[in-house]
C-alpha atoms as a PDB file:
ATOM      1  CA  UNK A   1       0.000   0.000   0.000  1.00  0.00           C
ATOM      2  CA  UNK A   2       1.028   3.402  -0.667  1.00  0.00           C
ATOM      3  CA  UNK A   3       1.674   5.136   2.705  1.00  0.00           C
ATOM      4  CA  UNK A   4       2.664   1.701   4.041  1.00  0.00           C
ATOM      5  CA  UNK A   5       5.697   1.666   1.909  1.00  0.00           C
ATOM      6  CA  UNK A   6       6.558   4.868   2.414  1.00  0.00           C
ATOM      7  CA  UNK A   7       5.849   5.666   6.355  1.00  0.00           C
ATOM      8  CA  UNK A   8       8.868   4.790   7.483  1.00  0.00           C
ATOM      9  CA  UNK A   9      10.640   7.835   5.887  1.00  0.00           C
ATOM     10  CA  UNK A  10       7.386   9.980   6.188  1.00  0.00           C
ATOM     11  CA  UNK A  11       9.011  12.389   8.779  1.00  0.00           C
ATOM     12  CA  UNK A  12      12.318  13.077   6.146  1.00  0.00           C
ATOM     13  CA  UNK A  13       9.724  13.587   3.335  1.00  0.00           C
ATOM     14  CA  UNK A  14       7.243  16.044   4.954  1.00  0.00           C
ATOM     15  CA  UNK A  15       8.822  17.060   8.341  1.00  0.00           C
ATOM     16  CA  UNK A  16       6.703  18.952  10.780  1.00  0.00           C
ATOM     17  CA  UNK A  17       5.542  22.396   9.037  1.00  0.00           C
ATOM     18  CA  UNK A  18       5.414  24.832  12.207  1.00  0.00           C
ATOM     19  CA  UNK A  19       3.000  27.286   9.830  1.00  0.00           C
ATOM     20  CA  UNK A  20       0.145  24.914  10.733  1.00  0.00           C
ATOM     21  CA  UNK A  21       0.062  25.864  13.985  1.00  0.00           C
ATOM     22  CA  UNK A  22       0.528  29.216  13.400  1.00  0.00           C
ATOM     23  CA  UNK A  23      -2.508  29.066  10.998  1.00  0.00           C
ATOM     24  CA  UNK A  24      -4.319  27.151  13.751  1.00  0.00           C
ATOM     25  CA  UNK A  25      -4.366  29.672  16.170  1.00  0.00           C
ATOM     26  CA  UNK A  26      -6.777  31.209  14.381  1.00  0.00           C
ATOM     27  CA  UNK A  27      -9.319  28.461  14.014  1.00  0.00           C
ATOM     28  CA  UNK A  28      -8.889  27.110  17.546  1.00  0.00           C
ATOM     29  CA  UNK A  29     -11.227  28.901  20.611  1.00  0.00           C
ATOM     30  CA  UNK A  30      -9.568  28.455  23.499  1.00  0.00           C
ATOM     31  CA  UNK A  31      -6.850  26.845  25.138  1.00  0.00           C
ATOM     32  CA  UNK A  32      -7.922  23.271  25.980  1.00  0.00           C
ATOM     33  CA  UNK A  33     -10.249  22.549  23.038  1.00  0.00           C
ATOM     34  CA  UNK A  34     -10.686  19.375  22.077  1.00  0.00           C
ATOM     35  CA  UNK A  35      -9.051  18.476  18.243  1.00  0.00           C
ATOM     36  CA  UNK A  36      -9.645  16.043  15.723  1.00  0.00           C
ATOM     37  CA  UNK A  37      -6.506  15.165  13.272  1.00  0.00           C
ATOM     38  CA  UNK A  38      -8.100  13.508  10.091  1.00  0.00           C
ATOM     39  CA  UNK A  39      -5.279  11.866   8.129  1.00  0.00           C
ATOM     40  CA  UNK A  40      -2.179  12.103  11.082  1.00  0.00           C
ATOM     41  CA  UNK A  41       0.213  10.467   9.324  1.00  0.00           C
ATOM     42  CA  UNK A  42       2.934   9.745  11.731  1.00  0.00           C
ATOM     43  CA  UNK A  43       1.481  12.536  14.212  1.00  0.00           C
ATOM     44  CA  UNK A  44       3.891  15.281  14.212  1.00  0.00           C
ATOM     45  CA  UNK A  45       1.016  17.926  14.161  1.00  0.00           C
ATOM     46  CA  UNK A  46      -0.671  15.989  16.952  1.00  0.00           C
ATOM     47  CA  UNK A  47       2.130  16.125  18.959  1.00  0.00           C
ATOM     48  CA  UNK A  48       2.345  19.789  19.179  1.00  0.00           C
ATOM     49  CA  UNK A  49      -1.283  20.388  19.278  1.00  0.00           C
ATOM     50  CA  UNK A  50      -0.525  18.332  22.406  1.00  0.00           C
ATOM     51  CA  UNK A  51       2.299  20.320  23.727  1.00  0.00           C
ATOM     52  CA  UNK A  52       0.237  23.688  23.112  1.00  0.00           C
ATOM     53  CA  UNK A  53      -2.703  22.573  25.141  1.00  0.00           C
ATOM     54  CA  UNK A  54      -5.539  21.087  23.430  1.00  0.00           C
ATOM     55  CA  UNK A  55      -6.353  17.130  23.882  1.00  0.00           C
ATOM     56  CA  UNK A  56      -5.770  15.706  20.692  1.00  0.00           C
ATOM     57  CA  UNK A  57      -7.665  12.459  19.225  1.00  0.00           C
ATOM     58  CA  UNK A  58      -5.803  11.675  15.695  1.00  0.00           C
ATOM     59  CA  UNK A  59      -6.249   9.195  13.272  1.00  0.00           C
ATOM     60  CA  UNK A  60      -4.994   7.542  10.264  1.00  0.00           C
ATOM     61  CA  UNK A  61      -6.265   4.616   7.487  1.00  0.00           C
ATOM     62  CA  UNK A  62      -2.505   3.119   6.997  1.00  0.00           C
ATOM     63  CA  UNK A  63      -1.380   0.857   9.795  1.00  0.00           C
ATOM     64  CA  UNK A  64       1.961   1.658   9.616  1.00  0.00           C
ATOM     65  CA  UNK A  65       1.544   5.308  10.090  1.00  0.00           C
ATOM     66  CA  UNK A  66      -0.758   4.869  13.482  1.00  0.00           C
ATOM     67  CA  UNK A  67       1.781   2.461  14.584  1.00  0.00           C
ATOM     68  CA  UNK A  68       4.705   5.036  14.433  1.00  0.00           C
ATOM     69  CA  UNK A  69       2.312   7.666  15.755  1.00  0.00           C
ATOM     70  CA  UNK A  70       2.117   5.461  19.096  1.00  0.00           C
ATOM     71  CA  UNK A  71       6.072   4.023  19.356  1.00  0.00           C
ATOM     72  CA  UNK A  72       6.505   7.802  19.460  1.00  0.00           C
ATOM     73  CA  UNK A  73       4.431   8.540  22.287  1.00  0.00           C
ATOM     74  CA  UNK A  74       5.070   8.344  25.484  1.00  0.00           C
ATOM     75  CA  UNK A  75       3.535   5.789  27.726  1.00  0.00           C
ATOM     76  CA  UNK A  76       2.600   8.175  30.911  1.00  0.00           C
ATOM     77  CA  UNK A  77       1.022  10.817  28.024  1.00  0.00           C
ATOM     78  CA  UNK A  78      -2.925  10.596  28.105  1.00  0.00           C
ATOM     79  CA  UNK A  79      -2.863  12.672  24.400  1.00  0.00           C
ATOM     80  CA  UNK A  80      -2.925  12.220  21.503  1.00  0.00           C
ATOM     81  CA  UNK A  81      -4.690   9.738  21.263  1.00  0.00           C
ATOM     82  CA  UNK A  82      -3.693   7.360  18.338  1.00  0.00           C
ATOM     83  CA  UNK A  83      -6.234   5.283  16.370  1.00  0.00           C
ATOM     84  CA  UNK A  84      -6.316   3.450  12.888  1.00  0.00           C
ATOM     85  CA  UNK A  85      -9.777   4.715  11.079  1.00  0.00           C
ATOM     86  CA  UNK A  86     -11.360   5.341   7.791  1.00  0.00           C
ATOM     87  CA  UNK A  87     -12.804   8.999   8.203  1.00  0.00           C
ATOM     88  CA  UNK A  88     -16.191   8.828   6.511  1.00  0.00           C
ATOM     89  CA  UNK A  89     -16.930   6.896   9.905  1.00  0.00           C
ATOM     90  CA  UNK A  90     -16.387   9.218  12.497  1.00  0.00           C
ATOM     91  CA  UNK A  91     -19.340   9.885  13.572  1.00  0.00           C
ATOM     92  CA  UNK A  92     -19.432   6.704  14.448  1.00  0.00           C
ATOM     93  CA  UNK A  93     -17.009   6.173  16.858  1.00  0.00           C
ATOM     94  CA  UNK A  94     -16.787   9.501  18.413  1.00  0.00           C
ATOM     95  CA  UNK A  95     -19.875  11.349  20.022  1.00  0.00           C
ATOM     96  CA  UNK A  96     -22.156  13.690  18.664  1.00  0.00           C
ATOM     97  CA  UNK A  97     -20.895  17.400  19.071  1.00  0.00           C
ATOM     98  CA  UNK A  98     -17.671  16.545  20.587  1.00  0.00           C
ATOM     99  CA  UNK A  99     -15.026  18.628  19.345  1.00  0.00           C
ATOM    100  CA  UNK A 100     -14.199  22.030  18.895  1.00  0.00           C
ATOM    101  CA  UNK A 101     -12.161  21.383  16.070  1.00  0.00           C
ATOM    102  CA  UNK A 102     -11.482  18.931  13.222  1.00  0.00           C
ATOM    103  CA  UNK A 103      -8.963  19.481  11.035  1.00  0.00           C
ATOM    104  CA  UNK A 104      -7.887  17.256   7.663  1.00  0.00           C
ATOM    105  CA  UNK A 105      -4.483  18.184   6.117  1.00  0.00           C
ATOM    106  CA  UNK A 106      -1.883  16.749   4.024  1.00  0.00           C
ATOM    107  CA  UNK A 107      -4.154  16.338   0.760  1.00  0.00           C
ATOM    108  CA  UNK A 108      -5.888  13.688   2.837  1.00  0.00           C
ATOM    109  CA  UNK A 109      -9.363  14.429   1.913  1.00  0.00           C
ATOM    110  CA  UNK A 110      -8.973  14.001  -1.995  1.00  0.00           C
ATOM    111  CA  UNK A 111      -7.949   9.901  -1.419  1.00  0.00           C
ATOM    112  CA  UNK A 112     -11.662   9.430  -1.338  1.00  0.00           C
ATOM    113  CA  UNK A 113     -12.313   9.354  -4.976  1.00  0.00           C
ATOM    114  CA  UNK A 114     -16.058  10.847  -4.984  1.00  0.00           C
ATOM    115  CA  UNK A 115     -18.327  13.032  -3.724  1.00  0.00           C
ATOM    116  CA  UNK A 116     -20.661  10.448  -1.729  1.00  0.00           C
ATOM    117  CA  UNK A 117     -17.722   9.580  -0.017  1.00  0.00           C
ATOM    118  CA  UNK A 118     -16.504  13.521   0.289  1.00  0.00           C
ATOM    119  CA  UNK A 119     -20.017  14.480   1.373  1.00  0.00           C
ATOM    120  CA  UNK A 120     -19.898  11.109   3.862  1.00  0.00           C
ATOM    121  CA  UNK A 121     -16.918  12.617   5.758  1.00  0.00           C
ATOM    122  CA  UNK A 122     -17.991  16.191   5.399  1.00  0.00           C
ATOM    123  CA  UNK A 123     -21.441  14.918   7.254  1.00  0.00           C
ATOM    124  CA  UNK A 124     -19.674  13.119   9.711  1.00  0.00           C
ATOM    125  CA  UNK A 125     -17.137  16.139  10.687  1.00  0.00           C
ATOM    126  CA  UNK A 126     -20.298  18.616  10.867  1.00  0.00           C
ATOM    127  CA  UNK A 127     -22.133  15.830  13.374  1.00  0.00           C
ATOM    128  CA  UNK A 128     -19.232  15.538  15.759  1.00  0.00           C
ATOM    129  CA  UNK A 129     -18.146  19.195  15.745  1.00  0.00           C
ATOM    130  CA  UNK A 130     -19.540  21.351  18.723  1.00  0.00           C
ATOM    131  CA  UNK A 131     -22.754  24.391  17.694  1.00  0.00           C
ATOM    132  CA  UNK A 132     -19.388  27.238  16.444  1.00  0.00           C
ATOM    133  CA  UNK A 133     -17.171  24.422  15.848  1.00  0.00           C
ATOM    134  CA  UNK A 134     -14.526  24.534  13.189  1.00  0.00           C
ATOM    135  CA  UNK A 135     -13.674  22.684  10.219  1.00  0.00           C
ATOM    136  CA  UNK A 136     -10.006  23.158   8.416  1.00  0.00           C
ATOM    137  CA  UNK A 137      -8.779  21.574   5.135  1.00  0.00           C
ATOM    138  CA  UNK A 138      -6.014  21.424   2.978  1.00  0.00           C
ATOM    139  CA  UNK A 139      -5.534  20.139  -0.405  1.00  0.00           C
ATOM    140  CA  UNK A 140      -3.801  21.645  -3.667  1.00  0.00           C
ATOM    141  CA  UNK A 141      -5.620  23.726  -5.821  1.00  0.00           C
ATOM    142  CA  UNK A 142      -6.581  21.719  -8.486  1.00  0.00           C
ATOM    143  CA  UNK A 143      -8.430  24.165 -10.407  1.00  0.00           C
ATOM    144  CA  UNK A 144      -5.250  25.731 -11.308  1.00  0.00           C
ATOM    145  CA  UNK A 145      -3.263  21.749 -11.472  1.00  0.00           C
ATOM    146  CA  UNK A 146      -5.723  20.915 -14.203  1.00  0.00           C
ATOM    147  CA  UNK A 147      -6.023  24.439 -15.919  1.00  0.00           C
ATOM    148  CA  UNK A 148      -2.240  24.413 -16.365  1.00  0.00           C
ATOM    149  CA  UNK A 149      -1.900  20.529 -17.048  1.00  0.00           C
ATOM    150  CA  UNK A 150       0.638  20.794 -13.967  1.00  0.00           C
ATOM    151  CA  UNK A 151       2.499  17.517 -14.586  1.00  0.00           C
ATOM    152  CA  UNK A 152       4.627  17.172 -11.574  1.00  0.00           C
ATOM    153  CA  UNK A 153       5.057  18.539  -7.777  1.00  0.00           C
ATOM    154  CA  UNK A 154       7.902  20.092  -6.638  1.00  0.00           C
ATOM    155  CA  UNK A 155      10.626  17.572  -5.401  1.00  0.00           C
ATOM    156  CA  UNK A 156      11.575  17.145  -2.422  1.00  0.00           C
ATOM    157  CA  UNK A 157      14.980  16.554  -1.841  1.00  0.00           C
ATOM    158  CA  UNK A 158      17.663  16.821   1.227  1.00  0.00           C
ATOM    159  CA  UNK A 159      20.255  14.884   3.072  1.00  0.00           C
ATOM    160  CA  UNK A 160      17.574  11.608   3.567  1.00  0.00           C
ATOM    161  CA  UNK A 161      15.167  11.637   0.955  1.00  0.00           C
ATOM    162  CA  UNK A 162      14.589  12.115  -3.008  1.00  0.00           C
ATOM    163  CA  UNK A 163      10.702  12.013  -3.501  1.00  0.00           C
ATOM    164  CA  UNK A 164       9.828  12.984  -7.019  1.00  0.00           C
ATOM    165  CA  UNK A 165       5.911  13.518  -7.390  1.00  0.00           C
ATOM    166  CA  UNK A 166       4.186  13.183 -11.042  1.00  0.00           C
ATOM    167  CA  UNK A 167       0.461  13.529 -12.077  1.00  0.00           C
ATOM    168  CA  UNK A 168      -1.248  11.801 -15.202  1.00  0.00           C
ATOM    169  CA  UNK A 169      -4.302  12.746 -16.457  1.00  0.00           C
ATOM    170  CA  UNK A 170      -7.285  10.747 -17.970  1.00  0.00           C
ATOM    171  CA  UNK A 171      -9.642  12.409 -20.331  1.00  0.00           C
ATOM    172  CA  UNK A 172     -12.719  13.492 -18.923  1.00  0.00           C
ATOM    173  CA  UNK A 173     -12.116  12.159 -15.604  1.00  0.00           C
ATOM    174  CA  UNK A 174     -11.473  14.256 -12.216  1.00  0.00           C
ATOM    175  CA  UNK A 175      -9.662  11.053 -11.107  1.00  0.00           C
ATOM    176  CA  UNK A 176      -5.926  11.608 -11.611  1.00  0.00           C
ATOM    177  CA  UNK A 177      -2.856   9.441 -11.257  1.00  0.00           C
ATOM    178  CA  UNK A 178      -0.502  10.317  -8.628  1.00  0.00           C
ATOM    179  CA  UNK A 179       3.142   8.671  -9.241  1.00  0.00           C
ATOM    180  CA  UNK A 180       5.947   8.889  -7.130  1.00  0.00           C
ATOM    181  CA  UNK A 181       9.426   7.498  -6.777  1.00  0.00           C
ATOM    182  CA  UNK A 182      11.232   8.131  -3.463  1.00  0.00           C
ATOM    183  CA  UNK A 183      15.064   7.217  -2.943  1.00  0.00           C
ATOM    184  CA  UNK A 184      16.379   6.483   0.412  1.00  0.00           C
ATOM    185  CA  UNK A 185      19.962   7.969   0.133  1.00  0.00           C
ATOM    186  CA  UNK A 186      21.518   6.144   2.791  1.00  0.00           C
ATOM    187  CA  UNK A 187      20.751   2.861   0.640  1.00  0.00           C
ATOM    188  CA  UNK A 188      20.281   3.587  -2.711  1.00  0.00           C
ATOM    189  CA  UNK A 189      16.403   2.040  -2.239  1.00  0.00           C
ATOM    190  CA  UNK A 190      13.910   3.150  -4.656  1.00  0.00           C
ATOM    191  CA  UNK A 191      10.231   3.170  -3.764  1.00  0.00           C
ATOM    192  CA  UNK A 192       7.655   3.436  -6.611  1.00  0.00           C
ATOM    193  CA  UNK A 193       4.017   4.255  -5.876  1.00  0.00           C
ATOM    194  CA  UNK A 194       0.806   4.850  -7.612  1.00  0.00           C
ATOM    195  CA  UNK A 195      -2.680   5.888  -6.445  1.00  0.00           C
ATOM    196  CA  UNK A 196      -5.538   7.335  -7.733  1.00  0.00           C
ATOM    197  CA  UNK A 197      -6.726  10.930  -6.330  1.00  0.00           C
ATOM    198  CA  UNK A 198      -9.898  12.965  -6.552  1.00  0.00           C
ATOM    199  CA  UNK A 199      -8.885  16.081  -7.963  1.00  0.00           C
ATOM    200  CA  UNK A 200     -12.134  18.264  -6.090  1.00  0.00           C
ATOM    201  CA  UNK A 201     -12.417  21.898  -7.433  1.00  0.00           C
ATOM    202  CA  UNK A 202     -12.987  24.613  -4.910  1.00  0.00           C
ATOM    203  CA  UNK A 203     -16.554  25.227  -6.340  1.00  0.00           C
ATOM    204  CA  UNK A 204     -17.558  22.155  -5.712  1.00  0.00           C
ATOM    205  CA  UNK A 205     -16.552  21.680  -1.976  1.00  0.00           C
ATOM    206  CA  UNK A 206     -17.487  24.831  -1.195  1.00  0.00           C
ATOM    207  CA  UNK A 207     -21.082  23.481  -2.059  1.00  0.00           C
ATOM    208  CA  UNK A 208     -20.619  20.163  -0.338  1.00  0.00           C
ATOM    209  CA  UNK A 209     -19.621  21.871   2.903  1.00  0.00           C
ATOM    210  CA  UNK A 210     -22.581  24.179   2.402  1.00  0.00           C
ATOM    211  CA  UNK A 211     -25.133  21.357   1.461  1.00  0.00           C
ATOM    212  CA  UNK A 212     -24.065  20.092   5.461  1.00  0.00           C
ATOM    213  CA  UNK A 213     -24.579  23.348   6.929  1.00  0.00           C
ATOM    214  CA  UNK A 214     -21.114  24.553   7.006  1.00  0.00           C
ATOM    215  CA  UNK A 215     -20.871  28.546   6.806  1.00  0.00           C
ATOM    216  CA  UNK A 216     -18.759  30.990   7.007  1.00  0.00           C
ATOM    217  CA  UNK A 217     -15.958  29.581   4.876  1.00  0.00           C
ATOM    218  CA  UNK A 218     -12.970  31.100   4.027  1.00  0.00           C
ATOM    219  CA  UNK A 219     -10.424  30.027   1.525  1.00  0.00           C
ATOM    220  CA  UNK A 220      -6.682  30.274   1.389  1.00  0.00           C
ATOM    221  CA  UNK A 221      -3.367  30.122  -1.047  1.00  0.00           C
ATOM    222  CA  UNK A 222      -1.368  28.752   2.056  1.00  0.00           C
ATOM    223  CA  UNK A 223      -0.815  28.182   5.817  1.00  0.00           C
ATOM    224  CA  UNK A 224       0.363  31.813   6.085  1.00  0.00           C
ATOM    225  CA  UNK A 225      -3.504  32.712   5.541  1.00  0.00           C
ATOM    226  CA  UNK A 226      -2.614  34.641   2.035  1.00  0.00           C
ATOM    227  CA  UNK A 227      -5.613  34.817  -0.447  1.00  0.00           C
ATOM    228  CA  UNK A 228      -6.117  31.876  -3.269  1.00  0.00           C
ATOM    229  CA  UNK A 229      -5.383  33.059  -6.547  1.00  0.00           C
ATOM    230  CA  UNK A 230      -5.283  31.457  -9.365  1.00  0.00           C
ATOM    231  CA  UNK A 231      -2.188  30.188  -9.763  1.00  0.00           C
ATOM    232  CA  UNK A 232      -2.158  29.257  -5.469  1.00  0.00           C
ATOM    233  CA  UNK A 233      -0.803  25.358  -5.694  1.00  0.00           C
ATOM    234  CA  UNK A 234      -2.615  24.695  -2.265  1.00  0.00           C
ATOM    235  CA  UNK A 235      -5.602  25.463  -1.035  1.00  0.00           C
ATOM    236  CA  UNK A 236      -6.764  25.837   2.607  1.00  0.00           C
ATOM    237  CA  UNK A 237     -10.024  26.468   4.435  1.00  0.00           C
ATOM    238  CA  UNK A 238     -11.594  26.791   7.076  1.00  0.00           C
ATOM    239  CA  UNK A 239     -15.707  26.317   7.935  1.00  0.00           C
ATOM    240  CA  UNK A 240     -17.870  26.875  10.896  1.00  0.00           C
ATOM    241  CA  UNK A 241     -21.032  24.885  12.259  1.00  0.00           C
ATOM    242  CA  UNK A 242     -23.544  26.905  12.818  1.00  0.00           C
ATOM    243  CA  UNK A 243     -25.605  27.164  15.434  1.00  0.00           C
END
């Protein structure tokens, strides 16, 4: 599987980004609110949700990734809490209006490869976030990837890691190809991937989080909270329950 192969060096390919905390303090209420991390990956974010204050429950669908998540935590820490789950379903394991915050990042949300499933998870976020709670996403801008026929991501490259990113496109199809090759430089070992990905266009999650009762939505270019623009390569938002 995909981000079975690759956890391992998932920390060396997208290290902790401190700009999504930054960009966080302006979705979360208070000090203490409770968070829900959609797509964790190996939990860095987590982590330092947990070391700013707020009890963190995070999640991930690969094994491997929850699995690191938890050999990284210590064994006296109550949060975060670490848990292997597909997120159109969680609403069914976590209480109605529970959190004051859910937030999916890493391009998570677009490995569910239509909108019943989109809409499934968006439903599911809006039952378990408190009356005012918040919703934040972030995917890339694919308006602009497929408007440009943007063929490949930049690569990432330092001292541990190589990971080259490519895209394929298939006539009349949202569904896109997403290829990668990542080289482990201490070995020489070369990992080659393929999934597919749900290239969602802003206009059409803005009306999926609207058809759940999301308001007050706000789109970005970046963590930094600049405006999208055309030619932004991701695209952040953030969504509030209403009353």
């Amino acid at each position: 599987m995909f981000y079975t192969s690759i956890a391992p060096h998932y920390q060396h390919i997208f290290p902790f980004n401190p700009a999504q905390i930054e960009f966080l303090k302006h979705v979360l209420p208070y000090n203490g609110a409770r968070v829900l991390d959609v797509g964790c990956a190996t939990g860095d974010l987590a982590f330092a949700l947990t070391h700013f204050g707020f009890p963190t429950w995070a999640f991930d669908f690969d094994v491997q990734m929850v699995q690191i998540a938890k050999q990284t935590k210590t064994e006296e820490a109550m949060f975060p809490v670490f848990e292997q789950m597909d997120m159109r379903q969680i609403d069914e394991r976590f209480p109605e209006s529970y959190f004051d915050t859910v937030i999916c990042f890493g391009n998570t949300l677009v490995h569910l490869l239509n909108d019943d499933d989109i809409r499934k998870f968006i439903r599911s976020a809006f039952k378990v976030l408190l009356p005012e709670g918040k919703l934040a996403i972030q995917i890339l801008n694919y308006q602009y990837i497929f408007e440009n026929q943007i063929k490949s991501l930049p690569l990432i490259d330092n001292e541990y890691v190589r990971f080259e990113r490519n895209y394929e496109f298939e006539s009349d199809s949202e569904l896109i190809d997403f290829n990668t090759k990542l080289t482990i430089k201490s070995t020489g070992q070369e990992i080659i991937n393929s999934a597919k990905l749900y290239a969602i266009r802003q206009s059409k999650l803005q009306n999926i989080l609207e058809e759940a009762g999301f308001s007050a939505i706000q789109f970005f270019g970046n963590f930094n909270r600049e405006p999208l623009t055309a030619c932004s390569l991701p695209l952040v938002l953030t969504c509030q329950k209403e009353k």
